[in-house]
PDB file of N, CA and C in Angstrom:
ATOM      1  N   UNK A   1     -18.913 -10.082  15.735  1.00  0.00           N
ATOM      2  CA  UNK A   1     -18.090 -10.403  14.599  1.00  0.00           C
ATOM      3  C   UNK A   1     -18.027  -9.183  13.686  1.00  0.00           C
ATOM      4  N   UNK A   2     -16.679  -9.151  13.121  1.00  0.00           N
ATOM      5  CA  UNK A   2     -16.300  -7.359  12.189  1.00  0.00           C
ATOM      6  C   UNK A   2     -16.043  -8.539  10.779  1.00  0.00           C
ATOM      7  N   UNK A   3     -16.811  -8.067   9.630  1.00  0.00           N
ATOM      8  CA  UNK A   3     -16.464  -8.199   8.210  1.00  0.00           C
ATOM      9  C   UNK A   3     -15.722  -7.044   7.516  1.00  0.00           C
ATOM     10  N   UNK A   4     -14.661  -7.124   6.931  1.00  0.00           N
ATOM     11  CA  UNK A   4     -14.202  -6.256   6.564  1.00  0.00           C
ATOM     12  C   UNK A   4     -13.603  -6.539   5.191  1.00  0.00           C
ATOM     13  N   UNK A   5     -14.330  -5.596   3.989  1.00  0.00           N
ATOM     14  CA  UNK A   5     -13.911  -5.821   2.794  1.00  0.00           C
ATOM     15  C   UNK A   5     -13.418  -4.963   1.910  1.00  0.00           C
ATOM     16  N   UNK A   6     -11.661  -5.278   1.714  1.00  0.00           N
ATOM     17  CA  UNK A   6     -10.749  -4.510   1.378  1.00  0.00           C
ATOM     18  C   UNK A   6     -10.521  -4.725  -0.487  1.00  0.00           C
ATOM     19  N   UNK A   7     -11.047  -3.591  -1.027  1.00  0.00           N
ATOM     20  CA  UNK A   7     -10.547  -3.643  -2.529  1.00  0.00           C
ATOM     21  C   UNK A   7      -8.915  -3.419  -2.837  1.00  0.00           C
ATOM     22  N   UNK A   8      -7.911  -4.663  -3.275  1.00  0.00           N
ATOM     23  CA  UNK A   8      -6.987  -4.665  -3.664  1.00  0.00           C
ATOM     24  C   UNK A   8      -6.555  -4.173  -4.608  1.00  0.00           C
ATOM     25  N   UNK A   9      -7.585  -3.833  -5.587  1.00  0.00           N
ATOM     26  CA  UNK A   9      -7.072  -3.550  -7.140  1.00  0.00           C
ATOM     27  C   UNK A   9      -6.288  -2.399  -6.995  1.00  0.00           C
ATOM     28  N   UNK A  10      -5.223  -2.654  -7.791  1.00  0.00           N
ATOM     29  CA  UNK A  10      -4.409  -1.365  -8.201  1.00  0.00           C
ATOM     30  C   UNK A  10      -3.687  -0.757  -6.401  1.00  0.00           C
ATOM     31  N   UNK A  11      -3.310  -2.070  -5.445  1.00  0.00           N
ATOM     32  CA  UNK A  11      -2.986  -1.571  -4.251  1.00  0.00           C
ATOM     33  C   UNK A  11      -1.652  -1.433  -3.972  1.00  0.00           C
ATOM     34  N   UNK A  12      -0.928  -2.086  -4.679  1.00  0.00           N
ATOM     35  CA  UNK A  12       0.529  -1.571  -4.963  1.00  0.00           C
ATOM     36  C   UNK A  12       0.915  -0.209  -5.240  1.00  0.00           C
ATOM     37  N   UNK A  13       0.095   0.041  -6.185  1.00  0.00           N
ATOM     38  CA  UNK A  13       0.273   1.749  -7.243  1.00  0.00           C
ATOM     39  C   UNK A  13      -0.176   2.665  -6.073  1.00  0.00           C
ATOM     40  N   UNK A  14      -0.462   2.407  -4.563  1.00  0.00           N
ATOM     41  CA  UNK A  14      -1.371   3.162  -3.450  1.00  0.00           C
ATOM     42  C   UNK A  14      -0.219   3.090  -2.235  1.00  0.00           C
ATOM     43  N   UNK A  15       0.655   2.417  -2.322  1.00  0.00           N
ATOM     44  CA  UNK A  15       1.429   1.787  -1.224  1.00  0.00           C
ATOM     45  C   UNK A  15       2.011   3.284  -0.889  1.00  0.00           C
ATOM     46  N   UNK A  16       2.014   4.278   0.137  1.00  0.00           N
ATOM     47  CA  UNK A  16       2.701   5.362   0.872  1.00  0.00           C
ATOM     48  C   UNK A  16       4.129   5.104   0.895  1.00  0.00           C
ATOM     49  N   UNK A  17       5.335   5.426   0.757  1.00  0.00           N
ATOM     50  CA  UNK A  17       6.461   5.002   0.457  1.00  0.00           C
ATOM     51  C   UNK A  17       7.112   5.280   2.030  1.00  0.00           C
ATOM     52  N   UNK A  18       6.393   6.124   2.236  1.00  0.00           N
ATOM     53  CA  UNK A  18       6.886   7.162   3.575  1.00  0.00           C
ATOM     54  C   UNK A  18       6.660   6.332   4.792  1.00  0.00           C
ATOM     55  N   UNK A  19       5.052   5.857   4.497  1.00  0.00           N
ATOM     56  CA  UNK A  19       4.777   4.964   5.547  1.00  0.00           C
ATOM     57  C   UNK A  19       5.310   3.371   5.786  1.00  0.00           C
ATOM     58  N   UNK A  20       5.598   3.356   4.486  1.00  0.00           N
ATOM     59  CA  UNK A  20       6.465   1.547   3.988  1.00  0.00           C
ATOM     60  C   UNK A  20       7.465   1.499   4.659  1.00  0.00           C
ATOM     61  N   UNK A  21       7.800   2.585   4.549  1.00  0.00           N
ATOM     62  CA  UNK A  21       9.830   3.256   5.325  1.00  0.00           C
ATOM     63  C   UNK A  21       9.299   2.675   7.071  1.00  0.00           C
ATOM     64  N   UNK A  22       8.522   2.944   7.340  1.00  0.00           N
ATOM     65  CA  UNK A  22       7.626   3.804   8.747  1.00  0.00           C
ATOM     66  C   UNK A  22       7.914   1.741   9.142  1.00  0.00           C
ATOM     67  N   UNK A  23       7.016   1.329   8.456  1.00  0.00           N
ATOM     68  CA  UNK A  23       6.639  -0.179   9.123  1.00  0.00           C
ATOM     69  C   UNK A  23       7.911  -0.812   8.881  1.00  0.00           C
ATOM     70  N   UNK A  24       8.886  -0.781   8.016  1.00  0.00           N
ATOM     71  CA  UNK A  24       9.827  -2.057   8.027  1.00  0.00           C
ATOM     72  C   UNK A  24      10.904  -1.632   9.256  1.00  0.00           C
ATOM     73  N   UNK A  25      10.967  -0.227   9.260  1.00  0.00           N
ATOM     74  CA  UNK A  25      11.711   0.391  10.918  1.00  0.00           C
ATOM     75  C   UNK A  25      11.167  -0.685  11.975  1.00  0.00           C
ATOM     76  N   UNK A  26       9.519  -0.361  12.275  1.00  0.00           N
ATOM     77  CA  UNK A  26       8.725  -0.788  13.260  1.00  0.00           C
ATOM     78  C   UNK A  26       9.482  -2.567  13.545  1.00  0.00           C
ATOM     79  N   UNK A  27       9.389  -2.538  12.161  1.00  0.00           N
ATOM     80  CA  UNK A  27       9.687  -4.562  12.121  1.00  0.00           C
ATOM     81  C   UNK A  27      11.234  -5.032  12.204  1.00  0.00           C
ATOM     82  N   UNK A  28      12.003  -3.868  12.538  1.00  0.00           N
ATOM     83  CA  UNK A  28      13.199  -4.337  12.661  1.00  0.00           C
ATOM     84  C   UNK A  28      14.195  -4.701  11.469  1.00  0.00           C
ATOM     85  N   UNK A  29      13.587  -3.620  10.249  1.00  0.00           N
ATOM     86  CA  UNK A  29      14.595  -4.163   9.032  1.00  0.00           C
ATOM     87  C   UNK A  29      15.506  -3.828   9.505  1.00  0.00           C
ATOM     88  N   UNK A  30      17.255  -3.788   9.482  1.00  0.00           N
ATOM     89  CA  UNK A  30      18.703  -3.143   9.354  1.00  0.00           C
ATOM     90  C   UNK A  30      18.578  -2.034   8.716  1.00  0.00           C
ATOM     91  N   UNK A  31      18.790  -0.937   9.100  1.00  0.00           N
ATOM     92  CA  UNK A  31      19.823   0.521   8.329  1.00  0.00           C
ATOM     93  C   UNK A  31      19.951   0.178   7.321  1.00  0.00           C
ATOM     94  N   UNK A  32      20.805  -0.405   6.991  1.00  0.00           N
ATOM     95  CA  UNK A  32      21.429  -0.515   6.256  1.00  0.00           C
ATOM     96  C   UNK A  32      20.578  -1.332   4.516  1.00  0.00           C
ATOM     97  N   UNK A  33      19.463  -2.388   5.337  1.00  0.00           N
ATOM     98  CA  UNK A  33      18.904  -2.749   3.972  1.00  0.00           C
ATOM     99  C   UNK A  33      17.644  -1.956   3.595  1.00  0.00           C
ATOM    100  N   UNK A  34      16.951  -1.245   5.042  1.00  0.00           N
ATOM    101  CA  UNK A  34      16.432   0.039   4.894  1.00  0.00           C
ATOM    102  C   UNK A  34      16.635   1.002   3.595  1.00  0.00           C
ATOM    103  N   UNK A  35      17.986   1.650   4.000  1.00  0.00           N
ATOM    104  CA  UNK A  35      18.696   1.966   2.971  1.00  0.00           C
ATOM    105  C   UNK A  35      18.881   1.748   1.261  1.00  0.00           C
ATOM    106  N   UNK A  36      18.899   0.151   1.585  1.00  0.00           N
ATOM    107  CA  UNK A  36      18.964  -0.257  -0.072  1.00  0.00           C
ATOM    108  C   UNK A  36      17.047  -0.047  -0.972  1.00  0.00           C
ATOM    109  N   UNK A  37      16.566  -0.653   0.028  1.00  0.00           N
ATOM    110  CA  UNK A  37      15.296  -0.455  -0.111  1.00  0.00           C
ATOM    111  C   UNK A  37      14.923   0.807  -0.986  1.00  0.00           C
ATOM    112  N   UNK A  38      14.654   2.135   0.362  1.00  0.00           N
ATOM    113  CA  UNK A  38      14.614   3.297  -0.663  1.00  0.00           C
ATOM    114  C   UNK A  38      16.140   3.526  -2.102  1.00  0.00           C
ATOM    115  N   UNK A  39      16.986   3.456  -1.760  1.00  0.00           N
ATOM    116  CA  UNK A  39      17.675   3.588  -3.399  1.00  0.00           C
ATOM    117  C   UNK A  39      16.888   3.258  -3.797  1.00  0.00           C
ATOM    118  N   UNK A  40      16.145   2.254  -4.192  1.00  0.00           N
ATOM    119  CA  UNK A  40      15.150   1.529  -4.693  1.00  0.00           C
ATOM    120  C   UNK A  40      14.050   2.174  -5.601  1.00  0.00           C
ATOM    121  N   UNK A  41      13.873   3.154  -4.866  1.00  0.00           N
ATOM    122  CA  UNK A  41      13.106   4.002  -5.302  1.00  0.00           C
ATOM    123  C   UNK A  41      13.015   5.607  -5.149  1.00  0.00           C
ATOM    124  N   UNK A  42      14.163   6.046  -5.283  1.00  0.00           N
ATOM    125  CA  UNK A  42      14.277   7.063  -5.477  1.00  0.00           C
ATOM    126  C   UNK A  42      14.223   8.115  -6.439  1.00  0.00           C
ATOM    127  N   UNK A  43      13.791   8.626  -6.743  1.00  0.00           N
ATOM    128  CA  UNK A  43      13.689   9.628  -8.575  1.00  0.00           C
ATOM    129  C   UNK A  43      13.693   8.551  -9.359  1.00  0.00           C
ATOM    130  N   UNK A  44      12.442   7.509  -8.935  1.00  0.00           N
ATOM    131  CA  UNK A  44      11.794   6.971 -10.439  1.00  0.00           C
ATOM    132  C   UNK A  44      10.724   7.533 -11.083  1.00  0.00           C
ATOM    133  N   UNK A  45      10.874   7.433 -12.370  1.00  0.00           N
ATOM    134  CA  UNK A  45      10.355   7.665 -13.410  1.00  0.00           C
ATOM    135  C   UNK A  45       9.104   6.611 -14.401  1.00  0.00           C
ATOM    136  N   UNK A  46       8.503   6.596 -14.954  1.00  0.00           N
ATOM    137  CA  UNK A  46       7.793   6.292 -15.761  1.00  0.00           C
ATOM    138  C   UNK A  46       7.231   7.037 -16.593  1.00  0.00           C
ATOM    139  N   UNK A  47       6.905   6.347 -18.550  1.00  0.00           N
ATOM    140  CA  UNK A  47       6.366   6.652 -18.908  1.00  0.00           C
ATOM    141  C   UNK A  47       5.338   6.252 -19.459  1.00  0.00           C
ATOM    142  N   UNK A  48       3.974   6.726 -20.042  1.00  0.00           N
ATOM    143  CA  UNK A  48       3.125   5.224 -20.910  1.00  0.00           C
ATOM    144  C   UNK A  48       2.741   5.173 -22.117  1.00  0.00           C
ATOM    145  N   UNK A  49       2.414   4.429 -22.432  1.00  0.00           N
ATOM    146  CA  UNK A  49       2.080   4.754 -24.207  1.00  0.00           C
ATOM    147  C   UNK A  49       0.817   4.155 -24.460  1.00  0.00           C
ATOM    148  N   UNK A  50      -0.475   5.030 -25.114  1.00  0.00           N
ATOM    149  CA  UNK A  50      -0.897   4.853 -25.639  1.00  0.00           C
ATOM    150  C   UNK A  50      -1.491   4.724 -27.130  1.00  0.00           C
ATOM    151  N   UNK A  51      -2.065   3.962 -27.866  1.00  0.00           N
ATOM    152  CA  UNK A  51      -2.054   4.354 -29.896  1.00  0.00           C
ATOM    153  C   UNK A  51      -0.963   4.578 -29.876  1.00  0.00           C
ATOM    154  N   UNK A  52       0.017   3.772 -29.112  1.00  0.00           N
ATOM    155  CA  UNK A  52       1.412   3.611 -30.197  1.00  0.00           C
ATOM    156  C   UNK A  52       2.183   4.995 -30.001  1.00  0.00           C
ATOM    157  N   UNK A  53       1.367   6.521 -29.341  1.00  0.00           N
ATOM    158  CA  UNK A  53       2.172   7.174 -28.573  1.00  0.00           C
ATOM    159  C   UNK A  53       2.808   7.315 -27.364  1.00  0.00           C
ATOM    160  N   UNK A  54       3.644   7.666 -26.646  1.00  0.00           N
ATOM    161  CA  UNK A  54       4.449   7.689 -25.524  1.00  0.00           C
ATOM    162  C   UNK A  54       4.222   8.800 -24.957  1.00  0.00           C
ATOM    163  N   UNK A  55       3.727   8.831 -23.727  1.00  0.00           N
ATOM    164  CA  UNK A  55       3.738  10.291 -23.477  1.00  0.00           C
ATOM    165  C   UNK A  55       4.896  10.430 -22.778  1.00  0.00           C
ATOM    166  N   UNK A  56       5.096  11.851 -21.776  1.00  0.00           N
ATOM    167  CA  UNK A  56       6.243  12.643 -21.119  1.00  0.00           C
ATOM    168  C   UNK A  56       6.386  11.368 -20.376  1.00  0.00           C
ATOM    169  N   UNK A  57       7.988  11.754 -19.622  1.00  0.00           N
ATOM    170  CA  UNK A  57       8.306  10.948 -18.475  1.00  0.00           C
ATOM    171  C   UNK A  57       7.588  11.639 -17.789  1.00  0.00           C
ATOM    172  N   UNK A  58       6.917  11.319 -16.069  1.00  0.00           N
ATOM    173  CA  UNK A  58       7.145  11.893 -15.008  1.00  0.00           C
ATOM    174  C   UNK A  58       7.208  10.603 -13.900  1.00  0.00           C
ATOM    175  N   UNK A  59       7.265  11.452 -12.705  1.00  0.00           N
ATOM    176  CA  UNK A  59       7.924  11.174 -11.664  1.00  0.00           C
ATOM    177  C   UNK A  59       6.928  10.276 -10.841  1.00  0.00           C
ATOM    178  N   UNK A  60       6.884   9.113 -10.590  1.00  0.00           N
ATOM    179  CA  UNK A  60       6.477   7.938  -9.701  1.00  0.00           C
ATOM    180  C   UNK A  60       7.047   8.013  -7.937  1.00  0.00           C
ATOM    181  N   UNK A  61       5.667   8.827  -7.179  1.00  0.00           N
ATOM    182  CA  UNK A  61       5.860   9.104  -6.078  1.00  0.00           C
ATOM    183  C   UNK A  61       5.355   7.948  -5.216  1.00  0.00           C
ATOM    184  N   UNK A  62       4.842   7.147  -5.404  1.00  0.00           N
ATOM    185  CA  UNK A  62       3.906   6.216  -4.411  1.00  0.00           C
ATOM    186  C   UNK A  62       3.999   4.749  -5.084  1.00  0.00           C
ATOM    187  N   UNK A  63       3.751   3.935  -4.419  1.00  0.00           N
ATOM    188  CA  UNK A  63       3.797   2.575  -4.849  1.00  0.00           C
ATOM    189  C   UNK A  63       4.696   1.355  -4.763  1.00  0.00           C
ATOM    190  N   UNK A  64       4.550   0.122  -4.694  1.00  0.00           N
ATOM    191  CA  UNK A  64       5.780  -0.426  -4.747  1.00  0.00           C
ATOM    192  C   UNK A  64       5.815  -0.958  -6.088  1.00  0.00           C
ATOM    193  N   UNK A  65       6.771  -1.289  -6.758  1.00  0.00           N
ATOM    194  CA  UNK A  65       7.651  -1.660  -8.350  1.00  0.00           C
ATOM    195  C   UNK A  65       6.849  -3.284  -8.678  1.00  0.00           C
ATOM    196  N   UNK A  66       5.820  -3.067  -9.231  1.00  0.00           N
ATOM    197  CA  UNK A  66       5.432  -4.123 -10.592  1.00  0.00           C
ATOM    198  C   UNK A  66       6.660  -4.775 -10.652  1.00  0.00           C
ATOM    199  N   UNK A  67       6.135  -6.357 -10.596  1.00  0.00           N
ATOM    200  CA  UNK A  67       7.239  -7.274 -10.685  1.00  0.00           C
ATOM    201  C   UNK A  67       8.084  -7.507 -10.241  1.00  0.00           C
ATOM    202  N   UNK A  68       9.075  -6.283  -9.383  1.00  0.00           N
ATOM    203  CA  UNK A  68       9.980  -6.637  -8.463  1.00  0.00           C
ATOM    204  C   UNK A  68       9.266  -8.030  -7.681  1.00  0.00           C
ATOM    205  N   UNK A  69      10.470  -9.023  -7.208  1.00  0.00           N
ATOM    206  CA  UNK A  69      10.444 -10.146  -6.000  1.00  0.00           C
ATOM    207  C   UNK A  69       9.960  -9.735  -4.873  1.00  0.00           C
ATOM    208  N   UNK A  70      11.063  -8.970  -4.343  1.00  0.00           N
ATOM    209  CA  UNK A  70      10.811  -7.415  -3.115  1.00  0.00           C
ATOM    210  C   UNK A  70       9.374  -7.585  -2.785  1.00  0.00           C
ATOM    211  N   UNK A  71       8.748  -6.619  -4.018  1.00  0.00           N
ATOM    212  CA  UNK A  71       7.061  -6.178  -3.899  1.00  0.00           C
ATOM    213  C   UNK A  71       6.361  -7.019  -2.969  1.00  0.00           C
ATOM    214  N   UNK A  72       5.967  -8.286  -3.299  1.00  0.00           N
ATOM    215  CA  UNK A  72       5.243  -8.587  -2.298  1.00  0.00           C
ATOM    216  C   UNK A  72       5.024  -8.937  -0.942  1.00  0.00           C
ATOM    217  N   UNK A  73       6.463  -8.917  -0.580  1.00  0.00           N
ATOM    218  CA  UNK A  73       7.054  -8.868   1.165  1.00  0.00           C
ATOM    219  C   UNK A  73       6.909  -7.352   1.448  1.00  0.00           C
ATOM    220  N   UNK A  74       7.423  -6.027   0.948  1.00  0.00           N
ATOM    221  CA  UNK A  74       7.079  -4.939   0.999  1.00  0.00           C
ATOM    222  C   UNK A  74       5.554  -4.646   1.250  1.00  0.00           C
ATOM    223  N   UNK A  75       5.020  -5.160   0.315  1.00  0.00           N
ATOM    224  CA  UNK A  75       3.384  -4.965   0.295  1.00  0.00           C
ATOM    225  C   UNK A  75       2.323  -5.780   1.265  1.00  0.00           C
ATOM    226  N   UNK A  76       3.241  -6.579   1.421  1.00  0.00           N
ATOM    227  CA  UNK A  76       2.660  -7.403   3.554  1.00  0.00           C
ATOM    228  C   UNK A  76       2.786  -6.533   4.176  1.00  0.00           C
ATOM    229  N   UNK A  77       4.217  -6.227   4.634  1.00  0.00           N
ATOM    230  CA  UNK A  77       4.502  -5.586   5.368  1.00  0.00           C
ATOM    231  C   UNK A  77       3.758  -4.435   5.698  1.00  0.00           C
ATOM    232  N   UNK A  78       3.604  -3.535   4.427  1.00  0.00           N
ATOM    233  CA  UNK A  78       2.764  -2.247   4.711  1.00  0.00           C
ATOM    234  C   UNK A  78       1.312  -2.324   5.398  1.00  0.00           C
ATOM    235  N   UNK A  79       0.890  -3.900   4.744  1.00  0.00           N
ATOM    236  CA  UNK A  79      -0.736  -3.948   5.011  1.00  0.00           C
ATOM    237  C   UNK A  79      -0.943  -4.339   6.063  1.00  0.00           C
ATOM    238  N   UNK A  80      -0.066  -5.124   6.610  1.00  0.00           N
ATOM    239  CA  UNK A  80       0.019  -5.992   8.180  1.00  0.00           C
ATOM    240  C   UNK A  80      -0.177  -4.621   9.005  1.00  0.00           C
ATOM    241  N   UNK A  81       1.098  -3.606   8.788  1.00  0.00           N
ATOM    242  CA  UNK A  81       0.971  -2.468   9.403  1.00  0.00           C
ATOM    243  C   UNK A  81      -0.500  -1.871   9.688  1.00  0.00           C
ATOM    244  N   UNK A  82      -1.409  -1.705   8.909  1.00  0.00           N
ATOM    245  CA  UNK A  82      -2.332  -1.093   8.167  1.00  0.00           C
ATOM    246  C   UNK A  82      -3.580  -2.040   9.332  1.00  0.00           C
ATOM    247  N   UNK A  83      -3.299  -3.072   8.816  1.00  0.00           N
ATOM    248  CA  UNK A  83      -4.460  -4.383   9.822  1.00  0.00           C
ATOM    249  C   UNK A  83      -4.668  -3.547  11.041  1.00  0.00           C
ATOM    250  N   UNK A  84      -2.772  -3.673  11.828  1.00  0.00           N
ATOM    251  CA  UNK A  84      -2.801  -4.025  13.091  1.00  0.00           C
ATOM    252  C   UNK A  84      -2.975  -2.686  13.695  1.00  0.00           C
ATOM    253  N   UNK A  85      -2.844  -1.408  13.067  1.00  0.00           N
ATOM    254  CA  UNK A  85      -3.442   0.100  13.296  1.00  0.00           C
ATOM    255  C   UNK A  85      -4.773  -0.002  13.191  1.00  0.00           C
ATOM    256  N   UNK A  86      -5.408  -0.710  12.232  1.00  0.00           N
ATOM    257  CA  UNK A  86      -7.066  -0.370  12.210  1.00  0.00           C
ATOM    258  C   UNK A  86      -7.779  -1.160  13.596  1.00  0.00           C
ATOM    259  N   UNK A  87      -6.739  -2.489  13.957  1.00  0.00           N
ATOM    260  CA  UNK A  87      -7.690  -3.381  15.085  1.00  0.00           C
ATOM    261  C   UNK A  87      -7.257  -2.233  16.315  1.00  0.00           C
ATOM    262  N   UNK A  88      -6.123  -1.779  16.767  1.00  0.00           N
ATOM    263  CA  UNK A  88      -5.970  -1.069  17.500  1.00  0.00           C
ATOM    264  C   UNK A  88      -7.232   0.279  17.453  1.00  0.00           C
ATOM    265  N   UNK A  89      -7.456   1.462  16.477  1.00  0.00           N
ATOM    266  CA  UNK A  89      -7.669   2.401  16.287  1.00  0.00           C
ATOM    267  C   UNK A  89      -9.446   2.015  16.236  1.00  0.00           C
ATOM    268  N   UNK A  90      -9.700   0.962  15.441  1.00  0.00           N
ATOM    269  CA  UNK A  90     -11.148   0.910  15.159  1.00  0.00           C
ATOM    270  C   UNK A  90     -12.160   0.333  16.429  1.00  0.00           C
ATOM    271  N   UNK A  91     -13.410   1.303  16.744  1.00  0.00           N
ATOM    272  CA  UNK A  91     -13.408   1.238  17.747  1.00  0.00           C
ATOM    273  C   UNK A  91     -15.857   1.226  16.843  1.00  0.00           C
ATOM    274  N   UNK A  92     -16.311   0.429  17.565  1.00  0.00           N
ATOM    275  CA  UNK A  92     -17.299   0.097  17.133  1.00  0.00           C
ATOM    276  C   UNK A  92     -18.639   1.468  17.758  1.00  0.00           C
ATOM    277  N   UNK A  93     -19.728   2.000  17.152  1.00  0.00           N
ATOM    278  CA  UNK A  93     -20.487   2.866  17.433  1.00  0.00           C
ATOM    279  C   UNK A  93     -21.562   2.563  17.258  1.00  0.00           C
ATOM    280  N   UNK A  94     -22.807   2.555  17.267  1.00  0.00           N
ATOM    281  CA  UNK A  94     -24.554   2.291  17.422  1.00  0.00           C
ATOM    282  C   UNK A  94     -24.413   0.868  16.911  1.00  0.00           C
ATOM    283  N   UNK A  95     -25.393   0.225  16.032  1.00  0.00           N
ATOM    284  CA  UNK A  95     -25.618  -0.825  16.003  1.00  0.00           C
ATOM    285  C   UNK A  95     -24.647  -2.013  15.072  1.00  0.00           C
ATOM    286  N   UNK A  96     -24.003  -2.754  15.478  1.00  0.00           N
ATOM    287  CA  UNK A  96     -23.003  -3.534  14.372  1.00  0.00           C
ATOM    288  C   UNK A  96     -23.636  -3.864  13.277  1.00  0.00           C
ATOM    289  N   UNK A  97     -25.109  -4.319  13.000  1.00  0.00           N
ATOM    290  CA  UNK A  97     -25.459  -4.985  11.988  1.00  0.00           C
ATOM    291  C   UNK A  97     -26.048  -3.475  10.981  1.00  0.00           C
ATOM    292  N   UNK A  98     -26.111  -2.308  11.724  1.00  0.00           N
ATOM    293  CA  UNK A  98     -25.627  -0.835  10.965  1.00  0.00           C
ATOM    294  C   UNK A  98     -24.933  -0.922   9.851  1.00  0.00           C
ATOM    295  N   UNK A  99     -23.494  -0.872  10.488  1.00  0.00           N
ATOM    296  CA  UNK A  99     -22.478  -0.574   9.812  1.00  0.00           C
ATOM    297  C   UNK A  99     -22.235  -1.766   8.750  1.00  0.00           C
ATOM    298  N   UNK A 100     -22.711  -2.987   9.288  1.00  0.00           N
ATOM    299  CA  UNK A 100     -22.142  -4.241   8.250  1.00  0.00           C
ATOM    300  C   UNK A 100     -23.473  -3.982   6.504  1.00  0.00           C
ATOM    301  N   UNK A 101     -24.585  -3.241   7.351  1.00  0.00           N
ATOM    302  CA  UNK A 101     -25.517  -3.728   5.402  1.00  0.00           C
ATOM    303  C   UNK A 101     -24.828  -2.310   5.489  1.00  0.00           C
ATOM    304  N   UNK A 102     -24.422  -1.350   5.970  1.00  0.00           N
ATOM    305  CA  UNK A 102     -23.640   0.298   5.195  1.00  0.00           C
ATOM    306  C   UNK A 102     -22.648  -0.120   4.041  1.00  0.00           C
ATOM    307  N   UNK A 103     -22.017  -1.612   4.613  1.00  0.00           N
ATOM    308  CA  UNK A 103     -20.853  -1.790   3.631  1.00  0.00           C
ATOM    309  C   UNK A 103     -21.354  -2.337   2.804  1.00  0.00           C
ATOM    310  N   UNK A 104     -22.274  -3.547   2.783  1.00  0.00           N
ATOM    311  CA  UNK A 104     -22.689  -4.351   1.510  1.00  0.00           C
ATOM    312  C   UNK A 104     -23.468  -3.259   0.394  1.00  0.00           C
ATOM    313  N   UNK A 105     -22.668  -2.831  -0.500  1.00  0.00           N
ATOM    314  CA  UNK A 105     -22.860  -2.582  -1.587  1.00  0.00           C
ATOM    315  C   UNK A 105     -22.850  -3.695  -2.719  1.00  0.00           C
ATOM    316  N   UNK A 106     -23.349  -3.426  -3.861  1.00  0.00           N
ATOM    317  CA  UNK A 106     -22.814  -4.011  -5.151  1.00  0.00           C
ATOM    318  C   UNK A 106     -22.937  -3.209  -6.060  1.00  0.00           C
ATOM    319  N   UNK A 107     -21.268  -2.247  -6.270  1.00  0.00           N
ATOM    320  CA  UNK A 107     -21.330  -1.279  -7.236  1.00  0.00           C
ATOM    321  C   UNK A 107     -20.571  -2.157  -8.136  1.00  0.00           C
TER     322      UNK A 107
END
């Protein structure tokens, strides 16, 4: 038996855009809504404010869009991708019950 424990926080703001492109190909989106998709996100911007100041715009390279509907079918998609590469790719070495207390931390 494999335990595997994935920290979500902040996993949207992590999403590869390149690779998002990569899996909805794999899954058979259309060209064409492919397409609409990235427009989607092309030369976006953000800025943030803290104490009521704002800082500069810059440029939002990675992630999928807070609140968009989209987001969380996008953000399956990528991770499903992500699953079904690690069950393929991950491949077990010396003792299993090793690697399982390596992971149990409590930071």
């Amino acid at each position: 038996m494999c335990v595997v424990f994935v920290d979500l926080e902040k996993a949207y703001d992590k999403v590869c855009r390149e690779e998002l492109c990569e899996a909805l190909r794999r899954y058979g989106v259309s060209s064409g809504l492919l397409k609409v998709i990235k427009s989607m996100y092309q030369a976006r911007e953000a800025c943030v404010m803290v104490d009521g100041e704002v800082s500069e715009w810059f440029e939002v390279k990675q992630g999928v869009r807070q609140g968009c509907p989209l987001s969380p079918w996008l953000f399956n998609i990528f991770l499903d991708m992500v699953v079904r590469e690690a069950r393929t790719n991950f491949s077990w070495t010396g003792n299993r019950n090793e690697h399982f207390e390596e992971g149990c931390r409590s930071d």
